[in-house]
Protein backbone atom coordinates (compact mmCIF):
# COMPACT_ATOMS: atom_id res chain seq x y z
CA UNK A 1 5.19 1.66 8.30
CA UNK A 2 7.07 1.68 5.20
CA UNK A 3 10.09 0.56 3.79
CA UNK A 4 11.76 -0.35 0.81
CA UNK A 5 14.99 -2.95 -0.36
CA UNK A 6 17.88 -1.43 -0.25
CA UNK A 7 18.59 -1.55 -4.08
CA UNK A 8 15.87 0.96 -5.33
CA UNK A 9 17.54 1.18 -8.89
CA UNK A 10 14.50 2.98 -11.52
CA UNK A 11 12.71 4.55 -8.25
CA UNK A 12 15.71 6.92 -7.98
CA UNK A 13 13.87 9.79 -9.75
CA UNK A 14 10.53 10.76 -8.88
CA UNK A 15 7.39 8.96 -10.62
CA UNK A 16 4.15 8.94 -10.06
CA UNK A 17 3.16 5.84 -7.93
CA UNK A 18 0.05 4.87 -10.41
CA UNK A 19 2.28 5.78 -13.77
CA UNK A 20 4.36 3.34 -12.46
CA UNK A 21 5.39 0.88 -15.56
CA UNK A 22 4.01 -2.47 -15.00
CA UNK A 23 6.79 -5.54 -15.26
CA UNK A 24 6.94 -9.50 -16.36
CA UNK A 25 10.35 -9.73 -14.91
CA UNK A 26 8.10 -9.37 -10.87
CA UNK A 27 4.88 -11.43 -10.07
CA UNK A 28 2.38 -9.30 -8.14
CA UNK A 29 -0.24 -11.70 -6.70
CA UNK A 30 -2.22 -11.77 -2.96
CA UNK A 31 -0.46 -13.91 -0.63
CA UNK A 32 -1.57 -17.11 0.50
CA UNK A 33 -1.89 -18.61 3.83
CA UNK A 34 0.99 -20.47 3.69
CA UNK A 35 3.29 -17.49 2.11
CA UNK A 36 2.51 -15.72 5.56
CA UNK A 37 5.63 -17.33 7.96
CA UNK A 38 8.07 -16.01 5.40
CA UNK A 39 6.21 -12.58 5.23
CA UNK A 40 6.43 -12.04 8.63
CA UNK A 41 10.08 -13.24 9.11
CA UNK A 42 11.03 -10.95 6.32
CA UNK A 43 8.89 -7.78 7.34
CA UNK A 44 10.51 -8.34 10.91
CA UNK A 45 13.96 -8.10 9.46
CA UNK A 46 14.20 -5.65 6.76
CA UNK A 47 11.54 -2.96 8.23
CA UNK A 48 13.04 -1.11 10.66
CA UNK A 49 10.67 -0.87 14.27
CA UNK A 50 8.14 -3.74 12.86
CA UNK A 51 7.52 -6.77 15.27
CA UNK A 52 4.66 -9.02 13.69
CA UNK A 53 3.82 -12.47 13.37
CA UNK A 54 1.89 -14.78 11.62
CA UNK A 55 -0.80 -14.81 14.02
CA UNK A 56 -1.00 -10.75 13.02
CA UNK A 57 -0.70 -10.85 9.30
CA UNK A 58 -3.49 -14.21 9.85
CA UNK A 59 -5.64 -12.22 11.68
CA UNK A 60 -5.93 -9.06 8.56
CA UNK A 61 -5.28 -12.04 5.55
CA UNK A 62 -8.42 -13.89 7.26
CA UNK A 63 -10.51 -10.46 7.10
CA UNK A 64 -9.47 -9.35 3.37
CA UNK A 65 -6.94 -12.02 1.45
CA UNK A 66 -6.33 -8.39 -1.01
CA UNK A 67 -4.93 -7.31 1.49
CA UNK A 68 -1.71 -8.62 1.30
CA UNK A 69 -0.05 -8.84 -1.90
CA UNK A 70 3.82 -10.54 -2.35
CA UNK A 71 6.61 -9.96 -4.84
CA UNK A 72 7.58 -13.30 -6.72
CA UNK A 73 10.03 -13.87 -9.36
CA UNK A 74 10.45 -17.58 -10.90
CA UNK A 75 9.03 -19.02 -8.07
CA UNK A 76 11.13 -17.33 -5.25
CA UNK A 77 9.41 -14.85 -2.99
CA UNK A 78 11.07 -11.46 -2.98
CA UNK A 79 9.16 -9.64 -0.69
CA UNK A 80 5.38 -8.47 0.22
CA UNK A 81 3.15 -5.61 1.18
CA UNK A 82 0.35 -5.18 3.53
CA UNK A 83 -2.25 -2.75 3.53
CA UNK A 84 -4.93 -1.83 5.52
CA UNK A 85 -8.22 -0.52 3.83
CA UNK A 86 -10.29 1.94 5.67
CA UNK A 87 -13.81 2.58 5.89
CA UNK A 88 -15.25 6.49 6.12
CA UNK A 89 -14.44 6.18 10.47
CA UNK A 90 -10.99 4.48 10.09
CA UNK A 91 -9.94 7.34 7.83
CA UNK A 92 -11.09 10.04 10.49
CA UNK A 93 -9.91 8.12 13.03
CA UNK A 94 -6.20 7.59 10.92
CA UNK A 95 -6.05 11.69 10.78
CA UNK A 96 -7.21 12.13 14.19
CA UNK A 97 -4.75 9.68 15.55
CA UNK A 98 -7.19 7.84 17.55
CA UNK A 99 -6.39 3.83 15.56
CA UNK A 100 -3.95 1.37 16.84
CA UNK A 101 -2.26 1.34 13.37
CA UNK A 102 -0.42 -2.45 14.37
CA UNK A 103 -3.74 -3.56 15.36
CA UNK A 104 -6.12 -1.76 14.12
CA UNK A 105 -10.17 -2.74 15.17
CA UNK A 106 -11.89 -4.38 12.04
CA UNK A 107 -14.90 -1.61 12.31
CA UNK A 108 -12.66 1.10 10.89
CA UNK A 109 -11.64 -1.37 8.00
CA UNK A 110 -13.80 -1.86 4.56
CA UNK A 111 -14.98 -5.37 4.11
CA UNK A 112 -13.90 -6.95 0.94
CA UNK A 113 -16.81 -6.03 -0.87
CA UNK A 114 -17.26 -2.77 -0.24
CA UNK A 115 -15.22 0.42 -1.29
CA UNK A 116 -12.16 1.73 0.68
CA UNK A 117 -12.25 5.21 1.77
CA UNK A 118 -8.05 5.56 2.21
CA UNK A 119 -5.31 2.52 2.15
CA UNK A 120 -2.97 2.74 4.87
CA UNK A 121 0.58 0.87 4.09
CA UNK A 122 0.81 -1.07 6.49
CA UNK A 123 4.48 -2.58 6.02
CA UNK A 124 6.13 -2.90 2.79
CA UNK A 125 9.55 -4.94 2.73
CA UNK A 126 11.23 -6.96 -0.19
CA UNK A 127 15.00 -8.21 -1.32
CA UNK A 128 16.47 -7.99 -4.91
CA UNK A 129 13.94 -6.84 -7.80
CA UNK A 130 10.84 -6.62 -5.25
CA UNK A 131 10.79 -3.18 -5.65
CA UNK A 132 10.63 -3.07 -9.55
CA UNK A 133 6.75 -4.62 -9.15
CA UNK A 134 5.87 -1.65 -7.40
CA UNK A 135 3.50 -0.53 -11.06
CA UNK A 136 2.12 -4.14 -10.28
CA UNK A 137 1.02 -3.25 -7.35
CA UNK A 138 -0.29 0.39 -8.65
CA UNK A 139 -2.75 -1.79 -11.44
CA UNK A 140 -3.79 -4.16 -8.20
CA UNK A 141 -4.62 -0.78 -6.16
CA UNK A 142 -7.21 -0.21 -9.71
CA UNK A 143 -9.72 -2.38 -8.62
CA UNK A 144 -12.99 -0.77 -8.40
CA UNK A 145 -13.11 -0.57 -4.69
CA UNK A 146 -9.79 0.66 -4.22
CA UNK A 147 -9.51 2.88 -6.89
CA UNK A 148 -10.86 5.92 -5.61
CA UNK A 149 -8.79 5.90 -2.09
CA UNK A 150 -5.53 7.86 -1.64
CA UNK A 151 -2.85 5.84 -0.11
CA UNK A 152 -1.50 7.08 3.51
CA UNK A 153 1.86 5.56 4.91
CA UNK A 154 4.47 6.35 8.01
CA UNK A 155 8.01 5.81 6.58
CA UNK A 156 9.96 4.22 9.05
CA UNK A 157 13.15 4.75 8.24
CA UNK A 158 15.39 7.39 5.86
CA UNK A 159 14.91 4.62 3.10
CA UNK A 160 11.54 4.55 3.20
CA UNK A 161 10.98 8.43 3.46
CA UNK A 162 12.82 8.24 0.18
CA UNK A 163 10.66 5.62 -1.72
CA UNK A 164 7.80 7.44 -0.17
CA UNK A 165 9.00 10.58 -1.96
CA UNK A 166 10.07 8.32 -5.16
CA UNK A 167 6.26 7.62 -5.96
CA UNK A 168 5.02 10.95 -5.35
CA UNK A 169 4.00 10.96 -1.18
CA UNK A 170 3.74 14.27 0.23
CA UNK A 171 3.79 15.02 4.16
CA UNK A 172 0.28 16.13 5.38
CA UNK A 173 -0.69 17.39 8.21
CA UNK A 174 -2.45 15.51 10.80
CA UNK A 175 -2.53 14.20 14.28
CA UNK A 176 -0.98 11.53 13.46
CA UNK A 177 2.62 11.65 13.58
CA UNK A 178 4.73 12.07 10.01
CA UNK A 179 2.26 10.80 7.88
CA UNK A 180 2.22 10.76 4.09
CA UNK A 181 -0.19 10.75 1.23
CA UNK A 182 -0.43 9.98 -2.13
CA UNK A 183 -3.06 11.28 -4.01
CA UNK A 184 -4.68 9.68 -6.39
CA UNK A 185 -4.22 11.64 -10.04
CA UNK A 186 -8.12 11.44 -10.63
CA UNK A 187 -8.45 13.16 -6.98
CA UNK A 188 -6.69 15.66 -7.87
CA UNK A 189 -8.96 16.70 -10.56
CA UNK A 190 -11.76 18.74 -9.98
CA UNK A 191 -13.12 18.46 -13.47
CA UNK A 192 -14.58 14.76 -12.53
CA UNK A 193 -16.23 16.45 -9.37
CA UNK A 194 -18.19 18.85 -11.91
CA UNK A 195 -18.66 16.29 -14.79
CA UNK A 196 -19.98 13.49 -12.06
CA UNK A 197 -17.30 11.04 -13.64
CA UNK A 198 -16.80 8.02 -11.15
CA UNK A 199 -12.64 7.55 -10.37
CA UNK A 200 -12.86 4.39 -11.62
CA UNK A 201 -13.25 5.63 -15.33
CA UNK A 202 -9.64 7.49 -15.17
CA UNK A 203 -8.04 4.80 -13.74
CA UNK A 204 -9.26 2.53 -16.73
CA UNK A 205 -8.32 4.92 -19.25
CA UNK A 206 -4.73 4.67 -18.37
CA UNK A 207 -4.91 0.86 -19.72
């Protein structure tokens, strides 16, 4: 489930979701327990279909604290995103249909220390600038054991199918129903396949 604010402003034209420019002006930082009441209240507001609460964002933030990062600016939260990072099964079982993407079970996820096969968006949702720290979010997504999966999302509403298209998301198909993927721009190399570079090496030389 995906969404964005409602003020998109620089993600009018299409960019490439890890070209992204990163910002000052945003703060892009994982959430902390107590952020987690005002992430839910917000996500059940401003993303269309979404009913979660704390108990369900405590559940995933107790699992893998990375995997919920918020949007800050001077102090004020502006918004948040939650993904879900999937091991080799929860990627086949994503494509297949066959995961309870609201409540996913934890043996199709990656633990934190080892490397995600796909990130599922989960819910994105923000108010103001949010939006603007979306290249923040691309440099978090650079960690070594997130840096070789694609991102997958289900826009939820016409305003996310846009932002979805803003960052460069492409419908696939699958059995799951309207789902999207971004592809990674080392993925879509085959030189690194030939050359045995590791992902991780393009995605540092972009810093």
């Amino acid at each position: 489930m995906s969404d964005p604010v409602k003020e998109r402003g620089p993600l009018v034209a299409k960019h490439d979701f890890d070209m992204l420019p990163r910002i000052r002006e945003v703060e892009v930082r994982p959430a902390r327990r107590c952020d987690l009441v005002s992430i839910a209240d917000m996500g059940n507001r401003m993303v269309p279909g979404v009913h979660i609460g704390e108990a369900d964002l405590e559940r995933y933030f107790a699992f893998d604290p990375d995997s919920i990062l918020t949007f800050g600016r001077q102090g004020k939260l502006l918004g948040a995103v939650a993904f879900i990072y999937l091991n080799s099964h929860g990627l086949e079982a994503l494509l297949r249909a066959e995961m309870a993407l609201t409540k996913p079970d934890f043996s199709l996820l990656s633990g934190p220390n080892e490397d995600a096969c796909a990130i599922y968006v989960w819910a994105i949702a923000g108010q103001g600038r949010a939006m603007a720290g979306l290249g923040n979010v691309s440099e978090h997504l650079c960690k070594t054991r997130l840096a070789g999966a694609d991102l997958y999302a289900q826009p939820s509403s016409e305003d996310g199918r846009d932002l979805m298209i803003a960052i460069g998301f492409e419908p696939i198909a699958s059995s799951q129903r309207e789902l999207w993927r971004y592809q990674r721009p080392w993925n879509r190399t085959s030189s690194n396949m030939r050359t045995g570079t590791p992902a991780r090496s393009f995605a540092n030389a972009r810093h």
